[in-house]
C-alpha atoms as a PDB file:
ATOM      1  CA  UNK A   1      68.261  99.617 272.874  1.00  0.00           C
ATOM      2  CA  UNK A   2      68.397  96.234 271.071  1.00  0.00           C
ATOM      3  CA  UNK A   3      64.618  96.581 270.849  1.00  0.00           C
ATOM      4  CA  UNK A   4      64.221  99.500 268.868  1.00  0.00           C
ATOM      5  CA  UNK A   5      66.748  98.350 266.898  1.00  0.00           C
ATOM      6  CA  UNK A   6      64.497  95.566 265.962  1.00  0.00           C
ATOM      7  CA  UNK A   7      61.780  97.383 265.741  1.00  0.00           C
ATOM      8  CA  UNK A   8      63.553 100.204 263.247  1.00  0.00           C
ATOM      9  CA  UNK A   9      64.880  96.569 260.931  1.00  0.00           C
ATOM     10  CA  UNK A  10      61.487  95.334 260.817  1.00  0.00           C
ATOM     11  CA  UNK A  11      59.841  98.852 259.847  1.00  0.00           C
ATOM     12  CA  UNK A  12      62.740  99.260 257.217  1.00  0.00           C
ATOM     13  CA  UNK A  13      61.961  95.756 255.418  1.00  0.00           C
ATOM     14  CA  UNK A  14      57.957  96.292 255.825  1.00  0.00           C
ATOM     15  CA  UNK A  15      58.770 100.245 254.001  1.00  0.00           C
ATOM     16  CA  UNK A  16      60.549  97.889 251.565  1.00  0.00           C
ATOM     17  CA  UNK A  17      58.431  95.227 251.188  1.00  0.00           C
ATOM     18  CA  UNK A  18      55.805  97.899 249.855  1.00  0.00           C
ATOM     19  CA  UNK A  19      58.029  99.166 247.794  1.00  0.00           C
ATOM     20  CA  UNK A  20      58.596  95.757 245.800  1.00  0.00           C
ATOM     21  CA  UNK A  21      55.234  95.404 245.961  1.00  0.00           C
ATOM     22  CA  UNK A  22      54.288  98.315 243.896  1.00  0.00           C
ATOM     23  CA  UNK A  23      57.148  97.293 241.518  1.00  0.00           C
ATOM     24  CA  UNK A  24      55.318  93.794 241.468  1.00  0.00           C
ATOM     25  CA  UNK A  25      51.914  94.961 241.001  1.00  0.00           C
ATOM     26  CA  UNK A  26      51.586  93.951 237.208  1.00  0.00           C
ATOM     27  CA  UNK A  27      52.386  90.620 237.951  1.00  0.00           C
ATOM     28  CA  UNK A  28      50.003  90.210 240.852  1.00  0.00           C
ATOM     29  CA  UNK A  29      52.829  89.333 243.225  1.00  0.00           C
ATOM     30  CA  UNK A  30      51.547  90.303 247.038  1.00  0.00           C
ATOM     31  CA  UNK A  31      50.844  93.288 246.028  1.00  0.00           C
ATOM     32  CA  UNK A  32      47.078  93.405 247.810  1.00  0.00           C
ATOM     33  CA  UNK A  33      48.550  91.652 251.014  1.00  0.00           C
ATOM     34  CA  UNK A  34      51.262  93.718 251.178  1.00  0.00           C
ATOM     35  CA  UNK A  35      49.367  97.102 251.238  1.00  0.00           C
ATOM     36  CA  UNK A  36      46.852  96.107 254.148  1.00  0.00           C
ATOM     37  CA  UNK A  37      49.751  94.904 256.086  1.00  0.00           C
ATOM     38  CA  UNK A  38      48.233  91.142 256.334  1.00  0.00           C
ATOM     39  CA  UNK A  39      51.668  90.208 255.680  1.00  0.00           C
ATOM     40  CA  UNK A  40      53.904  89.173 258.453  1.00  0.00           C
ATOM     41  CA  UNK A  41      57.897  89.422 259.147  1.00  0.00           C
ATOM     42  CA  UNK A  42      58.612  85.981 258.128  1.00  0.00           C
ATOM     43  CA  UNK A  43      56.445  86.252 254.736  1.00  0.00           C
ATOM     44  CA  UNK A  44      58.286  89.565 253.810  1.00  0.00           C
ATOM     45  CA  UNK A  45      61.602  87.866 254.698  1.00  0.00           C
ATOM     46  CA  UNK A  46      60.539  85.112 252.131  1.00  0.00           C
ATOM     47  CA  UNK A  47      59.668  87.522 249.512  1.00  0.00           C
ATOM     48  CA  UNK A  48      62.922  88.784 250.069  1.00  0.00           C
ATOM     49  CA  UNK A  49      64.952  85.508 250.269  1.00  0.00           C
ATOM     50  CA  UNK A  50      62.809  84.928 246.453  1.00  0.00           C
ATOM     51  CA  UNK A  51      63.952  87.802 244.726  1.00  0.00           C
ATOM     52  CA  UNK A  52      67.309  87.353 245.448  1.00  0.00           C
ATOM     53  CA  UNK A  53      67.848  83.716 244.385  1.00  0.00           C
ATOM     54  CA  UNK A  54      65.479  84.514 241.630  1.00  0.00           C
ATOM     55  CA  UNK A  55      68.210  87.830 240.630  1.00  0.00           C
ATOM     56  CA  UNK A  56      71.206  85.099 241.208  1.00  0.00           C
ATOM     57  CA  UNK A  57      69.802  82.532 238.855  1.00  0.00           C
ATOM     58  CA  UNK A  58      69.206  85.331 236.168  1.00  0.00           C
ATOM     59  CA  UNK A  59      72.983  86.164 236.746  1.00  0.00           C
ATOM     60  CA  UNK A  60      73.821  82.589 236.262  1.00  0.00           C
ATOM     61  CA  UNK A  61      71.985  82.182 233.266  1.00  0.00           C
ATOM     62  CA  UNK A  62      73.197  85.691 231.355  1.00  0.00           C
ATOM     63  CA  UNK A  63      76.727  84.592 232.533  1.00  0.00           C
ATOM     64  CA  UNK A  64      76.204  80.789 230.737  1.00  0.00           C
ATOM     65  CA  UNK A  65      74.718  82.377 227.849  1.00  0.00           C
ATOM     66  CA  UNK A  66      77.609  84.636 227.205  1.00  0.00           C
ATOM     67  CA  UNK A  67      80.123  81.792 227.455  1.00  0.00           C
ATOM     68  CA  UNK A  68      78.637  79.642 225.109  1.00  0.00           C
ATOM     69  CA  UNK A  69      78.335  82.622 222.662  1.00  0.00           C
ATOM     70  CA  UNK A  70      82.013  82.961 222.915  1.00  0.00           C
ATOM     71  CA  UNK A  71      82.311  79.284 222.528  1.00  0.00           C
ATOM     72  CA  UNK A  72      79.942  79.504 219.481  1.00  0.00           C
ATOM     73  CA  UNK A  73      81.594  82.229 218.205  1.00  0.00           C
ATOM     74  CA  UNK A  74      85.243  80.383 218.714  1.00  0.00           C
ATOM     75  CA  UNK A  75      84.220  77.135 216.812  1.00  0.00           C
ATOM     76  CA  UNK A  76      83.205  79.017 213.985  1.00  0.00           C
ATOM     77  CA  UNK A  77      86.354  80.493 213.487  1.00  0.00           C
ATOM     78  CA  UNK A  78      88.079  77.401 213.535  1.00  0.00           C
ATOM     79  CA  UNK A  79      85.555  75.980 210.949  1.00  0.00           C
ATOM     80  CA  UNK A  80      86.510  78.759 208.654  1.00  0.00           C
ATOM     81  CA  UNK A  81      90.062  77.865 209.042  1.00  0.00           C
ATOM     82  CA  UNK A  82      89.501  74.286 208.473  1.00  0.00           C
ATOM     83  CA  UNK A  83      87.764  75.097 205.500  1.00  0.00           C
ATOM     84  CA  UNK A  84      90.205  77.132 203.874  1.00  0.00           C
ATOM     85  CA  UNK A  85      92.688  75.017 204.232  1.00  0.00           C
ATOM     86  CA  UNK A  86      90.015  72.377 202.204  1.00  0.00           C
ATOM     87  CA  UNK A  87      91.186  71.626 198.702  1.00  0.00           C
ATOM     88  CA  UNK A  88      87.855  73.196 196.143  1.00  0.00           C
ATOM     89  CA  UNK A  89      86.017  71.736 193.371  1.00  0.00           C
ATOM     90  CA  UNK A  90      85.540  73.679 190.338  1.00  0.00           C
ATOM     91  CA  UNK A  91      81.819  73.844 190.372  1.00  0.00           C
ATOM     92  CA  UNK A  92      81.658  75.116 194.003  1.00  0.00           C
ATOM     93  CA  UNK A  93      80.249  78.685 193.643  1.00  0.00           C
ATOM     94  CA  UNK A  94      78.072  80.918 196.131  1.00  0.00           C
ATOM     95  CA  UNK A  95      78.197  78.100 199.333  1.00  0.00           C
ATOM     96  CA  UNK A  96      76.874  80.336 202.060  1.00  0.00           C
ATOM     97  CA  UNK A  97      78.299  79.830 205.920  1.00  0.00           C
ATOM     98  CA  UNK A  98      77.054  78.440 208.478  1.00  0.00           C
ATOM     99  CA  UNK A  99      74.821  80.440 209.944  1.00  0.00           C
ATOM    100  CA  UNK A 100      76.578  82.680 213.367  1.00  0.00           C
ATOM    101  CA  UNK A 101      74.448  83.361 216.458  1.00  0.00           C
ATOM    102  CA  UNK A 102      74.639  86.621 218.631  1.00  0.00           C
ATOM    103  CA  UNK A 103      72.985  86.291 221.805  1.00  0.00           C
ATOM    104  CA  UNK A 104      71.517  88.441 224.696  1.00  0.00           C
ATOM    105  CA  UNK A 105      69.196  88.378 227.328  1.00  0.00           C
ATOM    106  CA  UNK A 106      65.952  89.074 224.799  1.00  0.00           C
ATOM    107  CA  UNK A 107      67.186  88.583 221.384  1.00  0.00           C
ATOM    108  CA  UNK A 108      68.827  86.028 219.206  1.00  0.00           C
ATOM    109  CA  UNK A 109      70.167  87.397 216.058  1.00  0.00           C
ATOM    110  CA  UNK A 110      71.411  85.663 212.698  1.00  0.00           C
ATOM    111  CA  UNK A 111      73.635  86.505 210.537  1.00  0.00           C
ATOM    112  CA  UNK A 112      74.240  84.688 207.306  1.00  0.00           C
ATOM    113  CA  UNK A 113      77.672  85.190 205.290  1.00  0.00           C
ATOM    114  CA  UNK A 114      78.188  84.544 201.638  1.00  0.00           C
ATOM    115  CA  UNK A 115      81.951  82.976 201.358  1.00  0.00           C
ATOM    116  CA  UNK A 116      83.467  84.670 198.393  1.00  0.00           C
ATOM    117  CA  UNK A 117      86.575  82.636 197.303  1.00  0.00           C
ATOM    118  CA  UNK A 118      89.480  83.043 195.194  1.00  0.00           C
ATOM    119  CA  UNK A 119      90.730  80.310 192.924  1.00  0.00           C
ATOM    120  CA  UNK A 120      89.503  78.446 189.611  1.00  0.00           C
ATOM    121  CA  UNK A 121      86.931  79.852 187.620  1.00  0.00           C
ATOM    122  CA  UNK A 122      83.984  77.198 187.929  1.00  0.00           C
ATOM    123  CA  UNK A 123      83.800  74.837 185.202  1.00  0.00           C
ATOM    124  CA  UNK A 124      82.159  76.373 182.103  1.00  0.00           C
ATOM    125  CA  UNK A 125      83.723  79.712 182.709  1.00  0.00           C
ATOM    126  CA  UNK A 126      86.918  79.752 180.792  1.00  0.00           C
ATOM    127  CA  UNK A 127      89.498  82.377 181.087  1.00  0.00           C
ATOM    128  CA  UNK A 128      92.193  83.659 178.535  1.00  0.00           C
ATOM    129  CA  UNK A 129      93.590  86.515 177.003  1.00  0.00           C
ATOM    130  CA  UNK A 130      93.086  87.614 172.796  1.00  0.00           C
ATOM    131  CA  UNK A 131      96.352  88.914 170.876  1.00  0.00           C
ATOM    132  CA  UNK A 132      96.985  89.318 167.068  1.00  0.00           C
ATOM    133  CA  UNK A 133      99.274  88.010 165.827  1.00  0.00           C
ATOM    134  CA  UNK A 134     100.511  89.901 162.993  1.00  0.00           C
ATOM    135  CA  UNK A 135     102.143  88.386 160.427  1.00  0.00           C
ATOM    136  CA  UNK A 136     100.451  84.582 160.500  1.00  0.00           C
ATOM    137  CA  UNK A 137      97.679  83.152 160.162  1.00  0.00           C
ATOM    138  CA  UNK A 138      97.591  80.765 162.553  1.00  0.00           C
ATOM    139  CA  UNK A 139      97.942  80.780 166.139  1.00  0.00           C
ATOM    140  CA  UNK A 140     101.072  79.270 168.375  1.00  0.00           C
ATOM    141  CA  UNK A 141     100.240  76.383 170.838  1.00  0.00           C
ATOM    142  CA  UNK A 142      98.609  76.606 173.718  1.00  0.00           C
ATOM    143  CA  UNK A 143      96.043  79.253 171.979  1.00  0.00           C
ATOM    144  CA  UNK A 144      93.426  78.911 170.027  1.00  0.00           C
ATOM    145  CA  UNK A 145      92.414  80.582 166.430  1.00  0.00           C
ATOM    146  CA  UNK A 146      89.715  83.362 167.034  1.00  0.00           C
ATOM    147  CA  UNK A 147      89.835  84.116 162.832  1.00  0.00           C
ATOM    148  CA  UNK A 148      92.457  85.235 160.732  1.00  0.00           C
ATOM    149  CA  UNK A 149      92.415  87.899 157.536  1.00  0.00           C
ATOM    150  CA  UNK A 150      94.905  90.507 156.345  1.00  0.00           C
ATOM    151  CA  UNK A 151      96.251  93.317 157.659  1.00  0.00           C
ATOM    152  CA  UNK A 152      94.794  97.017 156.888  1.00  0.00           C
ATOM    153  CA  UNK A 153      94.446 100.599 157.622  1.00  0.00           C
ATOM    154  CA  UNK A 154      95.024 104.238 156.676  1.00  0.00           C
ATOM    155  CA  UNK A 155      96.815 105.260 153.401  1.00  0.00           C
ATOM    156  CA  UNK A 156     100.471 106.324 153.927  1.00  0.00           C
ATOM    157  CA  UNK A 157      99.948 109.722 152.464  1.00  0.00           C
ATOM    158  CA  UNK A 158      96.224 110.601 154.399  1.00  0.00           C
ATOM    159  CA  UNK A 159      96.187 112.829 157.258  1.00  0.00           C
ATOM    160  CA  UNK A 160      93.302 111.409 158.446  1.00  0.00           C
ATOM    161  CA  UNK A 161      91.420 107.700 159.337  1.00  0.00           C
ATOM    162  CA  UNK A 162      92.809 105.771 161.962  1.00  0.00           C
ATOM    163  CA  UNK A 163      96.439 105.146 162.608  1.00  0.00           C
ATOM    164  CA  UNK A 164      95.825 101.984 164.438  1.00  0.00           C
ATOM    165  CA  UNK A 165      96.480  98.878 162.011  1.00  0.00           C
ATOM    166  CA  UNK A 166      93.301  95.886 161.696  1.00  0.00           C
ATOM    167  CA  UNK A 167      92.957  92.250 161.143  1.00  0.00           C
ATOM    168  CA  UNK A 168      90.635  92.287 158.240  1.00  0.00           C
ATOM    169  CA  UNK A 169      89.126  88.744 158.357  1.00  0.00           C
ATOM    170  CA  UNK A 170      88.802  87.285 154.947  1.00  0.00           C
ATOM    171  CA  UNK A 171      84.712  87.193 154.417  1.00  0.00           C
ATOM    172  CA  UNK A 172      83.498  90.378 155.295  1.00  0.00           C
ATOM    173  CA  UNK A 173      80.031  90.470 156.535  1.00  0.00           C
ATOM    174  CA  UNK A 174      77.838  93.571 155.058  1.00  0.00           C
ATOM    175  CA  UNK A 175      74.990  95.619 156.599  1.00  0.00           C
ATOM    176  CA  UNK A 176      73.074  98.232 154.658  1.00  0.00           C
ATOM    177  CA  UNK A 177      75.417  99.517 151.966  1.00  0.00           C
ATOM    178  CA  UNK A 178      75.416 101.559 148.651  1.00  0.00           C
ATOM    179  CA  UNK A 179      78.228 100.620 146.256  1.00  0.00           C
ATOM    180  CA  UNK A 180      80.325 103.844 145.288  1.00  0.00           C
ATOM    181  CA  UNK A 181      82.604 105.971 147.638  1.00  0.00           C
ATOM    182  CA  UNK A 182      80.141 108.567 149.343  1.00  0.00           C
ATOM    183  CA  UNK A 183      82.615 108.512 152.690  1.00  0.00           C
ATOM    184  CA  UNK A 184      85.775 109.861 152.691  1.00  0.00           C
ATOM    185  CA  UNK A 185      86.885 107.397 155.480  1.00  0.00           C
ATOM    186  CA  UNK A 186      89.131 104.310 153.760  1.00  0.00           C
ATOM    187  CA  UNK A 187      90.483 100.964 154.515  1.00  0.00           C
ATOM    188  CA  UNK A 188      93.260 100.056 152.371  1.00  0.00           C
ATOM    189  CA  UNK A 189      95.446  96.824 153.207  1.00  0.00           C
ATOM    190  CA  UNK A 190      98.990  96.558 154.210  1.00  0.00           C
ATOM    191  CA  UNK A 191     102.230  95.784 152.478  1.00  0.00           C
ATOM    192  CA  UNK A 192     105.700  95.017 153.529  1.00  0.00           C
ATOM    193  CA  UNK A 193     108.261  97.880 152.655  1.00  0.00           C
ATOM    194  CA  UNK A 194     111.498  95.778 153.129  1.00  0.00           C
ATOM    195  CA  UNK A 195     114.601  97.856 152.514  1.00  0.00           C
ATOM    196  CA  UNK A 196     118.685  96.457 152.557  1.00  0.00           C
ATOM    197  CA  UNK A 197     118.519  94.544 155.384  1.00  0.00           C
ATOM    198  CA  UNK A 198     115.455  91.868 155.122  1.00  0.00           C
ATOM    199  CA  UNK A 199     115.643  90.077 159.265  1.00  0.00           C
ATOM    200  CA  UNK A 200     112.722  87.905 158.534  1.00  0.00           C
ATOM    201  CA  UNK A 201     112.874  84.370 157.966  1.00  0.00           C
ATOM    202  CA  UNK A 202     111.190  82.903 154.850  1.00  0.00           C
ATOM    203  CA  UNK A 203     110.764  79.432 155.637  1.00  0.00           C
ATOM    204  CA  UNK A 204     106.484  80.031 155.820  1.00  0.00           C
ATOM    205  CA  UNK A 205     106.715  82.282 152.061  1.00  0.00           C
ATOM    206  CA  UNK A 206     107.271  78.994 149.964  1.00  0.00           C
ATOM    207  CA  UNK A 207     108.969  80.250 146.754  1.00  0.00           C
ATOM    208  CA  UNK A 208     108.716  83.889 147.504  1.00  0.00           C
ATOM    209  CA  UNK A 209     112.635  85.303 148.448  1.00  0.00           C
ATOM    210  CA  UNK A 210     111.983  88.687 149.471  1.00  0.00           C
ATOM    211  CA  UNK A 211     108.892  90.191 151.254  1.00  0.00           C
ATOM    212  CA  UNK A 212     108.722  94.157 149.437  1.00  0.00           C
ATOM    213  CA  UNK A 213     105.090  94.786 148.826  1.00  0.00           C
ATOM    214  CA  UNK A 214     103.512  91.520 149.914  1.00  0.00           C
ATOM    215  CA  UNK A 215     100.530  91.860 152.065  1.00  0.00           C
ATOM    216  CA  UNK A 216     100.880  90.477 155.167  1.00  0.00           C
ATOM    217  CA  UNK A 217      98.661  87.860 157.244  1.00  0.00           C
ATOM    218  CA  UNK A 218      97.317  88.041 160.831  1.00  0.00           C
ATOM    219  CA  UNK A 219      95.486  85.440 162.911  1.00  0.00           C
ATOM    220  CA  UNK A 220      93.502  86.573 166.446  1.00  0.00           C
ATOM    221  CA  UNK A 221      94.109  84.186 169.207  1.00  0.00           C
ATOM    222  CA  UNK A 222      93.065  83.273 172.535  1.00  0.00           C
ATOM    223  CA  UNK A 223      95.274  82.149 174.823  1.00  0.00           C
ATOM    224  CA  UNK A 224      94.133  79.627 177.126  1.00  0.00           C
ATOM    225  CA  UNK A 225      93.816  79.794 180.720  1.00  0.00           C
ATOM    226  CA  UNK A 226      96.240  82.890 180.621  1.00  0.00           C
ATOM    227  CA  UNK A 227      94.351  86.024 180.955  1.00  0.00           C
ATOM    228  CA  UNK A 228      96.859  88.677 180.723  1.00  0.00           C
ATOM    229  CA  UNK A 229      99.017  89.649 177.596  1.00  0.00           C
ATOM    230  CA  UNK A 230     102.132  91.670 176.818  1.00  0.00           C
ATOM    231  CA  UNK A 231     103.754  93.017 173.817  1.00  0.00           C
ATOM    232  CA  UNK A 232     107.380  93.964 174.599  1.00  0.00           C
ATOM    233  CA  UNK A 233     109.529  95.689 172.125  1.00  0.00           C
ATOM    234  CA  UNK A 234     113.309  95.085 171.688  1.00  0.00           C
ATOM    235  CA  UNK A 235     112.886  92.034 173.859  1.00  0.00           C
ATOM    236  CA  UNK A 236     112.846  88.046 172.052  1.00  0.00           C
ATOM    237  CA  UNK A 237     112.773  86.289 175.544  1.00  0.00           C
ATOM    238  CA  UNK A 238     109.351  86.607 177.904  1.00  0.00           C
ATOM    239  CA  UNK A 239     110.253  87.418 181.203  1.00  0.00           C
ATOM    240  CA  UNK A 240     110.380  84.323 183.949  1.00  0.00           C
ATOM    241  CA  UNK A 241     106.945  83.024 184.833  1.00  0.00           C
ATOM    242  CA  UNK A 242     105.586  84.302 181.655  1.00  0.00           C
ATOM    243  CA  UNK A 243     104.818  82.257 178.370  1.00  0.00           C
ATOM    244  CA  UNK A 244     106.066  83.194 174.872  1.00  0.00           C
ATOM    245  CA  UNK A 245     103.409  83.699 172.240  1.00  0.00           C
ATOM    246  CA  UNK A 246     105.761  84.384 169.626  1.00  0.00           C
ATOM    247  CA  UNK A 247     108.550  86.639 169.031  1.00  0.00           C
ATOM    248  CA  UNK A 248     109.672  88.999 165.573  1.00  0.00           C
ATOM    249  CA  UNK A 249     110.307  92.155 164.470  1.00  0.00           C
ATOM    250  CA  UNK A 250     109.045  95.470 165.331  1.00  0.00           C
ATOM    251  CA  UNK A 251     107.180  97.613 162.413  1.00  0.00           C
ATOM    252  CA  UNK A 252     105.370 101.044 162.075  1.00  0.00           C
ATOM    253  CA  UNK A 253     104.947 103.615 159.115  1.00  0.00           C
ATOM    254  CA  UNK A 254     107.998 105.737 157.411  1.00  0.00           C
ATOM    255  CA  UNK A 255     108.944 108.573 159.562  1.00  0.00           C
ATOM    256  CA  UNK A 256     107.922 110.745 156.782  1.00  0.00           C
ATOM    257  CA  UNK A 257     104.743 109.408 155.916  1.00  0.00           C
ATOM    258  CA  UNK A 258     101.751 109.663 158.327  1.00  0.00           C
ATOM    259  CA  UNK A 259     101.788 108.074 161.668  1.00  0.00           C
ATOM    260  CA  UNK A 260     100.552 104.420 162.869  1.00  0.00           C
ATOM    261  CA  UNK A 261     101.101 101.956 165.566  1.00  0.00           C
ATOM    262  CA  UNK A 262     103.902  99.851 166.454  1.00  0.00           C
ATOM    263  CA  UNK A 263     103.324  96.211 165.793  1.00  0.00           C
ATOM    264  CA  UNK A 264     104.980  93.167 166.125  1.00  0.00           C
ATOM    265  CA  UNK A 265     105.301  90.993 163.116  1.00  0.00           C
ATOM    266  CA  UNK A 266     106.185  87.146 163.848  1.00  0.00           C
ATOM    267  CA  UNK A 267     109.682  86.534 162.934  1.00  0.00           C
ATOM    268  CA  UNK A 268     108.579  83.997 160.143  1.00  0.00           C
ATOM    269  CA  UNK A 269     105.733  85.465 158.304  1.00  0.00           C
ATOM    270  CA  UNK A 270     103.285  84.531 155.888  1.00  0.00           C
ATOM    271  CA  UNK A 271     101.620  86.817 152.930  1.00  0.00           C
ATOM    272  CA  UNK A 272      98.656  86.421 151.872  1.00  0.00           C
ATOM    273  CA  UNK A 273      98.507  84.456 148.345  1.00  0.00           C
ATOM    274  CA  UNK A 274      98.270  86.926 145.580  1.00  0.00           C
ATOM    275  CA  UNK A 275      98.972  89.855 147.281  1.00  0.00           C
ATOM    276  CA  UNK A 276     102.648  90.442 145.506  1.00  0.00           C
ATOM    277  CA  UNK A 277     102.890  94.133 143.407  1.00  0.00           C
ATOM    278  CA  UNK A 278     103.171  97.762 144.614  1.00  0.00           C
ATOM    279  CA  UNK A 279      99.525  98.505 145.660  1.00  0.00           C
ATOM    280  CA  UNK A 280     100.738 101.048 148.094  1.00  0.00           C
ATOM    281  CA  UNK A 281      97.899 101.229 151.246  1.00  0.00           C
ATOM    282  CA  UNK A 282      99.301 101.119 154.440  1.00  0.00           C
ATOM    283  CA  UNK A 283     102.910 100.481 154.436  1.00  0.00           C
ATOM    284  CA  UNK A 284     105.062  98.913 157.225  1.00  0.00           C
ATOM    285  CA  UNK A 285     108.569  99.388 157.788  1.00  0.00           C
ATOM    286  CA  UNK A 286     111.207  97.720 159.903  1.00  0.00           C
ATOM    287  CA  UNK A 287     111.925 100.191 162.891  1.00  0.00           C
ATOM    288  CA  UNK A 288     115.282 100.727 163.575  1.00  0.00           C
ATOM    289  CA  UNK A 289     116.947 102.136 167.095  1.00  0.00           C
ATOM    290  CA  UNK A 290     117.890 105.719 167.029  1.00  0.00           C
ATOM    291  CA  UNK A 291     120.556 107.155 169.183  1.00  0.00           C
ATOM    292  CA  UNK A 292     120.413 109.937 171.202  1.00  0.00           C
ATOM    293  CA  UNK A 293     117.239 110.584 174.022  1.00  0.00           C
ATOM    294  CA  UNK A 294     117.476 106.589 173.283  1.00  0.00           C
ATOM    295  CA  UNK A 295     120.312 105.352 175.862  1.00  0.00           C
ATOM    296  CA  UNK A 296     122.794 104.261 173.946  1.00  0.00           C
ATOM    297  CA  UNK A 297     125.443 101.690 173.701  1.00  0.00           C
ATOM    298  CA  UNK A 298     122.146  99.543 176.007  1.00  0.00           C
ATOM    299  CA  UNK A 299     120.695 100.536 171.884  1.00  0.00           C
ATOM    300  CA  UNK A 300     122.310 100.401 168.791  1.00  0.00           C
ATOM    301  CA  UNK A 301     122.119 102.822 166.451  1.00  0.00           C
ATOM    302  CA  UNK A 302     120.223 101.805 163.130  1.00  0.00           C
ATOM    303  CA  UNK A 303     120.040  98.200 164.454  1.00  0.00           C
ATOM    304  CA  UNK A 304     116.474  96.990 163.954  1.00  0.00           C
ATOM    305  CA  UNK A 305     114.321  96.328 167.089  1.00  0.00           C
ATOM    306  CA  UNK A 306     112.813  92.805 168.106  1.00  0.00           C
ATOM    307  CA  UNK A 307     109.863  92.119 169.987  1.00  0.00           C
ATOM    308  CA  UNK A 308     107.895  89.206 171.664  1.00  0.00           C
ATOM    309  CA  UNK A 309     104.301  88.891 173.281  1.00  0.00           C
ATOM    310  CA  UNK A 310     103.657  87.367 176.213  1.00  0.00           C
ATOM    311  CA  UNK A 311     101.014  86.032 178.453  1.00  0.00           C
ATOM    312  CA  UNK A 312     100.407  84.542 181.799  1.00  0.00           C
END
């Protein structure tokens, strides 16, 4: 009995051994010797003893290769953390990563990440917000003067052209032109229609006591390093974190007369020199709050409304 048993082991690992060697054939591994049966118990026992400690080591390696991936793949992370926490220069723009390895048993792939960061502009880049400021004709600090001019748009009494108001600057630039009105679109400048109650302050008018029918100034500005810019009506205080550009009085056309914008005119103006008499053009009034859909006692009625602009 315990001989055919060894007989029935040894004709298993010979059926086997033939097996592996038609697996092996490419690779010229025994294949010949194995087939005319040349090859004796202890050789096949070899061959066998091979491919197993040959199958272990491949184990070992895949296994080593996968931790130090993960280890790879760890220190990165905590290289990008470090990094973060790094303070930047200005002029640091596009730095690409290190570069990340992914590895298997055949393949090692790269993968290359652009690090796009928040934070200054680089240096040469400058950020900030443009504003008019209506009524002067220069800008407050912290901003600088783009140009300044005059205000303009539509006639009172048209029902057409544009109801927004300009800054005219004061040397117009001409294209191709043909002296003589053969448009029916106009740009007429502004004047002050000051009624009973004059809220403006007159210290920047020299000898001029009340503003009715002077033309007013504007200036454009740029604020710097603040790119973001509010005008809020009935306010004279920015809210917290935000910086005051200058604060005044709110003005738009005569209810009865055609509409235009609401704009805020500084709280000191300036006119522009030469502008005094009744011209007419487009005419600014001071708006006053009117009770009723308007929450009132919060509003007044009749009082006139402020206003401020802001940036941050």
């Amino acid at each position: 009995m315990e001989l055919c048993k060894k007989v029935m082991f040894i004709v298993f690992l010979f059926a086997l051994a033939i097996t592996l060697s038609q697996e092996t054939r490419a690779l010229g591994l025994y294949g010949e010797d194995l087939e005319t049966g040349t090859m004796g118990f202890k050789d096949v026992t070899e061959l066998l003893l091979q491919e197993m400690r040959c199958r272990s080591i491949q184990n070992k390696q895949q296994r080593q290769i996968n931790l130090l991936g993960n280890l790879a793949r760890k220190l990165q992370r905590q290289v990008q953390d470090i990094t973060q926490k790094l303070p930047h220069s200005e002029d640091e723009e596009n730095l690409e990563e290190p570069p990340i390895f992914h590895r298997s048993a055949n393949k090692t792939h790269t993968r290359n990440k652009r690090n796009i960061r928040s934070g200054p502009l680089p240096s040469g880049i400058a950020s900030g917000a443009t504003y008019t400021r209506w009524g002067r004709k220069t800008c407050p600090p912290g901003a600088e003067l783009v140009y300044d001019g005059v205000i303009g748009g539509s006639l009172y009494t048209h029902n057409g052209g544009g109801s927004d108001l300009q800054c005219l600057p004061h040397n117009p630039q001409w294209g191709t032109y043909k002296d003589g009105f053969q448009s029916s679109a106009f740009m007429y400048g502004a004047e002050l229609e000051i009624q009973a109650n004059d809220p403006f302050n007159k210290v920047n008018t020299g000898r001029i006591r009340t503003l009715q029918d002077e033309t007013p100034v504007c200036a454009v500005c740029r604020s710097i390093n603040r790119s973001s810019q509010v005008m809020i009506p009935a306010r004279r205080e920015c809210p917290e974190s935000w910086t005051q550009e200058y604060n005044g009085y709110l003005m738009s056309s005569h209810h009865g007369h055609k509409r235009s914008q609401f704009v805020c005119i500084d709280g000191a103006p300036e006119v522009n020199e030469g502008g005094t008499g009744n011209q007419n053009g487009a005419l600014l009034y001071v708006v006053e709050a009117k009770c009723g859909s308007l929450p009132c006692p919060s509003y007044v009625d009749g009082r006139e409304l402020t206003c401020v602009v802001c940036s941050k």
